[in-house]
C-alpha atoms as a PDB file:
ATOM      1  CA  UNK A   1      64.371  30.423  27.048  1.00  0.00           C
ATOM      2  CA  UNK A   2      61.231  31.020  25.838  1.00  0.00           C
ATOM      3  CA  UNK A   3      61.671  34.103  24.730  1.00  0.00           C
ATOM      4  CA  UNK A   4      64.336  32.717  22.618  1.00  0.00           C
ATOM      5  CA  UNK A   5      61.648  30.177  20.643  1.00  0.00           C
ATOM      6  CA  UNK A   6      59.530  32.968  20.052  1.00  0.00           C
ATOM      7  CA  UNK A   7      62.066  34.482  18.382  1.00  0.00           C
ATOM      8  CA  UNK A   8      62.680  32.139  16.325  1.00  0.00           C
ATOM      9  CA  UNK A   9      59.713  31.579  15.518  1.00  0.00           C
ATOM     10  CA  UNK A  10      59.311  34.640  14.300  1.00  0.00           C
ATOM     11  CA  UNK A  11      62.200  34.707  12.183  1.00  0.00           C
ATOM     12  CA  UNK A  12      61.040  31.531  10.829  1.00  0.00           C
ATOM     13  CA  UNK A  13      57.447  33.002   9.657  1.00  0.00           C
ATOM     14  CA  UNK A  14      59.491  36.327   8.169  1.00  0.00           C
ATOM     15  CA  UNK A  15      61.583  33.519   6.226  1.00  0.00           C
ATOM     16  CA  UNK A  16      58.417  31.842   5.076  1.00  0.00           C
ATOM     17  CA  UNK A  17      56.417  34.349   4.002  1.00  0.00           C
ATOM     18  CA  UNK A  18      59.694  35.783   2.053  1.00  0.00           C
ATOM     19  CA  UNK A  19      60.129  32.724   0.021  1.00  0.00           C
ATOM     20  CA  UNK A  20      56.445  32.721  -0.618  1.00  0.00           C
ATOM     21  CA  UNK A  21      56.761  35.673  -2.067  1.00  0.00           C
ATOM     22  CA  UNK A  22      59.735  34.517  -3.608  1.00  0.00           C
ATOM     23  CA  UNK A  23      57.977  31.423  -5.279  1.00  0.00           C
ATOM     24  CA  UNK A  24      54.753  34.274  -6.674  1.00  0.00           C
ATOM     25  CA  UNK A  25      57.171  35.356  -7.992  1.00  0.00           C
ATOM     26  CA  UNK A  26      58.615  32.549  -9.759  1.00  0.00           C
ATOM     27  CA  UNK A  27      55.428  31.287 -10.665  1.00  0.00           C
ATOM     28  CA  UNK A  28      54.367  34.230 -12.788  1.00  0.00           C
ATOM     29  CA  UNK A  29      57.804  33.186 -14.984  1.00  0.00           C
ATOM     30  CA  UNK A  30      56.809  29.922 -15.292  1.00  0.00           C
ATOM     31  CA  UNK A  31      53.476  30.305 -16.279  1.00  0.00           C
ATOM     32  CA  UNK A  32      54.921  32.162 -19.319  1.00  0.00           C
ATOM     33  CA  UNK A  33      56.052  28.929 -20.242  1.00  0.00           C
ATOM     34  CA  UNK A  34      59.566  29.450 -20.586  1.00  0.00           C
ATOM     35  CA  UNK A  35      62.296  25.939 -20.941  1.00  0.00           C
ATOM     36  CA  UNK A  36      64.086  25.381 -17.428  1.00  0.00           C
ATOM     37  CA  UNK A  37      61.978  27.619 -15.518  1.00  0.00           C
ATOM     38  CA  UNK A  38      61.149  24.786 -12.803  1.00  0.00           C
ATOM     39  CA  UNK A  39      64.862  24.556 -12.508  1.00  0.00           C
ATOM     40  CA  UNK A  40      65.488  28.432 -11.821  1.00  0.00           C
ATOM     41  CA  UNK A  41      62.667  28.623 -10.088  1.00  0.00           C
ATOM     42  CA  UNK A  42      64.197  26.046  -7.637  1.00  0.00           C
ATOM     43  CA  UNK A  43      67.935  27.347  -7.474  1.00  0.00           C
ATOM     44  CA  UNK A  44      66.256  31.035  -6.514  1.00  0.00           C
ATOM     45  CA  UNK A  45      64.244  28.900  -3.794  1.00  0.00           C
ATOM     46  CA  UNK A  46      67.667  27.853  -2.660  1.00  0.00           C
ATOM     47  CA  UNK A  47      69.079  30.565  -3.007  1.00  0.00           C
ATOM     48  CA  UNK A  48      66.833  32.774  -1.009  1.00  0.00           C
ATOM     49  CA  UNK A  49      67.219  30.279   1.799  1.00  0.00           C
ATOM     50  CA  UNK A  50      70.820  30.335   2.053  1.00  0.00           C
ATOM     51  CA  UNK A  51      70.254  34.251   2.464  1.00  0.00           C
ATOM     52  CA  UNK A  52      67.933  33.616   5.062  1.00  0.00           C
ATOM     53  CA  UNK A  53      70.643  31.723   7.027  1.00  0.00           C
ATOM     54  CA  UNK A  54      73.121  34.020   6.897  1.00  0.00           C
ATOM     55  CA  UNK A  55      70.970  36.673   8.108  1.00  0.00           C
ATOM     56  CA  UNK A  56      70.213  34.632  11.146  1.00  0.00           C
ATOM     57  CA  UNK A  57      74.044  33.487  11.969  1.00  0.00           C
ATOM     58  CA  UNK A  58      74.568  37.504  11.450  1.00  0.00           C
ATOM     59  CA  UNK A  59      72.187  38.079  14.041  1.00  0.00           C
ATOM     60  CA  UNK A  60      72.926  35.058  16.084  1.00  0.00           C
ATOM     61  CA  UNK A  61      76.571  36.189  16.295  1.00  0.00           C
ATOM     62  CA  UNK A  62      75.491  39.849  17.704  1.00  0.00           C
ATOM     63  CA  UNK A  63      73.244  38.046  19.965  1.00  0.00           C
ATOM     64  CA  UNK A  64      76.486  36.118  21.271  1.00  0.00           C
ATOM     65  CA  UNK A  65      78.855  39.049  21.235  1.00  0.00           C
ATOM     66  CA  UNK A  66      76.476  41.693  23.086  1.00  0.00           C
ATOM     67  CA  UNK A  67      75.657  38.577  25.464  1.00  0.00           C
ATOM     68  CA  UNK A  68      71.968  39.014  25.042  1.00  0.00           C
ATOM     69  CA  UNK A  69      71.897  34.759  24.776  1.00  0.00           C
ATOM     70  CA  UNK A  70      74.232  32.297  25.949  1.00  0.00           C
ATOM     71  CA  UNK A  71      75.690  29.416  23.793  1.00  0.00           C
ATOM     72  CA  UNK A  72      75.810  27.355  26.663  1.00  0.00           C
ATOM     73  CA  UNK A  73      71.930  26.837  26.338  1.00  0.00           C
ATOM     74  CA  UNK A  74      72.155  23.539  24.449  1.00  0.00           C
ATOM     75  CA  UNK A  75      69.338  24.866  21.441  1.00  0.00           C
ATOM     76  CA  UNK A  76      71.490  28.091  21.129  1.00  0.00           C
ATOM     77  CA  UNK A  77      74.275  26.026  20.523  1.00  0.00           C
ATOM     78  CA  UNK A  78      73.208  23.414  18.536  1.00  0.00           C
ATOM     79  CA  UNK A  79      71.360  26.455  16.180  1.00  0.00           C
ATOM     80  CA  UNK A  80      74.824  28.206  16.329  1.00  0.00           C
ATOM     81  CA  UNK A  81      76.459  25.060  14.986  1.00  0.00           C
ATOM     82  CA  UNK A  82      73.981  24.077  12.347  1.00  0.00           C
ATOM     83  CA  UNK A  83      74.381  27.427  11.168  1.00  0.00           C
ATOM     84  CA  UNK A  84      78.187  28.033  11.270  1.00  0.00           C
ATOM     85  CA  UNK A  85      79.070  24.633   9.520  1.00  0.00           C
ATOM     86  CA  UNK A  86      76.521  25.953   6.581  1.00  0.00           C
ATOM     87  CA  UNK A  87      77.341  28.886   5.982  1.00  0.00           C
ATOM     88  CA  UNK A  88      81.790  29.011   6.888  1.00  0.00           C
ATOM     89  CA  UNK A  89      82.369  26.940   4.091  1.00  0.00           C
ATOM     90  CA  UNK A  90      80.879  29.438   1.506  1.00  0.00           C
ATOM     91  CA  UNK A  91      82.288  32.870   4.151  1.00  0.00           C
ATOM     92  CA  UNK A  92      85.605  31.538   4.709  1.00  0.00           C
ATOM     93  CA  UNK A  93      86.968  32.331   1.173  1.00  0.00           C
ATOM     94  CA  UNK A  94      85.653  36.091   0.951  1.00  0.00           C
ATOM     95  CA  UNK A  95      86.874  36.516   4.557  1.00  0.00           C
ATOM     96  CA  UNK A  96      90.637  35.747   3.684  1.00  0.00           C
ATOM     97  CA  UNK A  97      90.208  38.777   0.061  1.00  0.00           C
ATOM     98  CA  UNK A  98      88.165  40.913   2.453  1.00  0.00           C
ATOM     99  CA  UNK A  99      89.656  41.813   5.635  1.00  0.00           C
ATOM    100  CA  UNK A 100      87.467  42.965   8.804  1.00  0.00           C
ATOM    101  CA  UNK A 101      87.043  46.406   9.282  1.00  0.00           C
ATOM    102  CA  UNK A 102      87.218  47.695  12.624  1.00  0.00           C
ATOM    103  CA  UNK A 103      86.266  44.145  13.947  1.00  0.00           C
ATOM    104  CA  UNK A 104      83.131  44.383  11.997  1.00  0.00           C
ATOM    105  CA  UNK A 105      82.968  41.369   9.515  1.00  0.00           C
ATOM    106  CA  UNK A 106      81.102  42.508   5.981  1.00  0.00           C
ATOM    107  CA  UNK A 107      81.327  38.946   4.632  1.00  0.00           C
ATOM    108  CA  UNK A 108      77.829  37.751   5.113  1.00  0.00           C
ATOM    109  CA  UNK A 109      76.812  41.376   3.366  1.00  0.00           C
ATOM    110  CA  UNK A 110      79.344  40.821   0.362  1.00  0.00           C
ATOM    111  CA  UNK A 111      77.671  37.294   0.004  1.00  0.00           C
ATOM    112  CA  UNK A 112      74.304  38.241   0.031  1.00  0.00           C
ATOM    113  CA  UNK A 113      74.446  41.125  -2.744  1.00  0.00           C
ATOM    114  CA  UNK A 114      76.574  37.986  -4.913  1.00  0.00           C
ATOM    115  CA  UNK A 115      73.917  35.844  -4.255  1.00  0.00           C
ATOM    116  CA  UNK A 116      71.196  38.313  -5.027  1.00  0.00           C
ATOM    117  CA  UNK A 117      73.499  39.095  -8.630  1.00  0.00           C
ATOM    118  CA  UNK A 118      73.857  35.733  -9.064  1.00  0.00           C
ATOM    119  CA  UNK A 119      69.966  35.497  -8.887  1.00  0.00           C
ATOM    120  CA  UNK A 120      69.049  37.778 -10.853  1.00  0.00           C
ATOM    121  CA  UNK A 121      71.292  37.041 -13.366  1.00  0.00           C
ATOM    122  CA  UNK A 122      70.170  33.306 -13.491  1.00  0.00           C
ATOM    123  CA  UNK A 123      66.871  35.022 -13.999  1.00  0.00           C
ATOM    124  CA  UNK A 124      67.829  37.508 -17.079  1.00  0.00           C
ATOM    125  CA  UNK A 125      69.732  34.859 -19.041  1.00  0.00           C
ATOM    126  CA  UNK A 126      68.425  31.586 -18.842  1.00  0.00           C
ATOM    127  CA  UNK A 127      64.843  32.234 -19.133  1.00  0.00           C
ATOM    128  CA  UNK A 128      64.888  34.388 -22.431  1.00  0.00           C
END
């Protein structure tokens, strides 16, 4: 079990530190004073937490399927939930166009390289 928190701890600091870097990022475009940068700055904040979480239900789910952790550990399950009913919603749709190769389910990769298009789009047009 305690293993388990340390992991996640350390997942937690990797998702930190990346959406530090993230917001350096963002503040360099801000500072050259551009109209709704605040704005983009804080949909690429959101953004780049919602990639964050479906990197860790990715890794959650191999975790469950090699049965490395159990989900009848009441934290694993209650992370397992708060992550599936965040991120299905938003899966579910590219899951019924894409279907699963070989068992293995590329939906959480063909979301994160939208979301990373979407991002850097929002960054190319709307703060010209």
């Amino acid at each position: 079990m305690s293993e388990i928190r340390l992991s996640f701890i350390k997942i937690c600091r990797v998702i930190l530190l990346s959406l530090a870097q993230t917001i350096t990022c963002s503040a360099t475009v801000i500072k050259q004073g551009r109209d709704m940068a605040s704005v983009v700055t804080l949909i690429s904040t959101i953004i780049q937490i919602f990639i964050w979480l479906l990197i860790a239900n990715a890794i959650l789910s191999w975790l469950v399927a090699f049965n490395v952790i159990n989900t009848r550990n009441q934290f694993v399950s209650s992370v397992g939930q708060f992550l599936y009913k965040l991120t299905e919603p938003v899966l579910r749709p590219i899951r019924r166009v894409i279907p699963a190769f070989g068992g293995i389910d590329i939906s959480p990769i063909v979301l994160i390289l939208l979301l990373i298009f979407l991002q850097n789009l929002m960054f190319e047009y709307l703060l010209r």
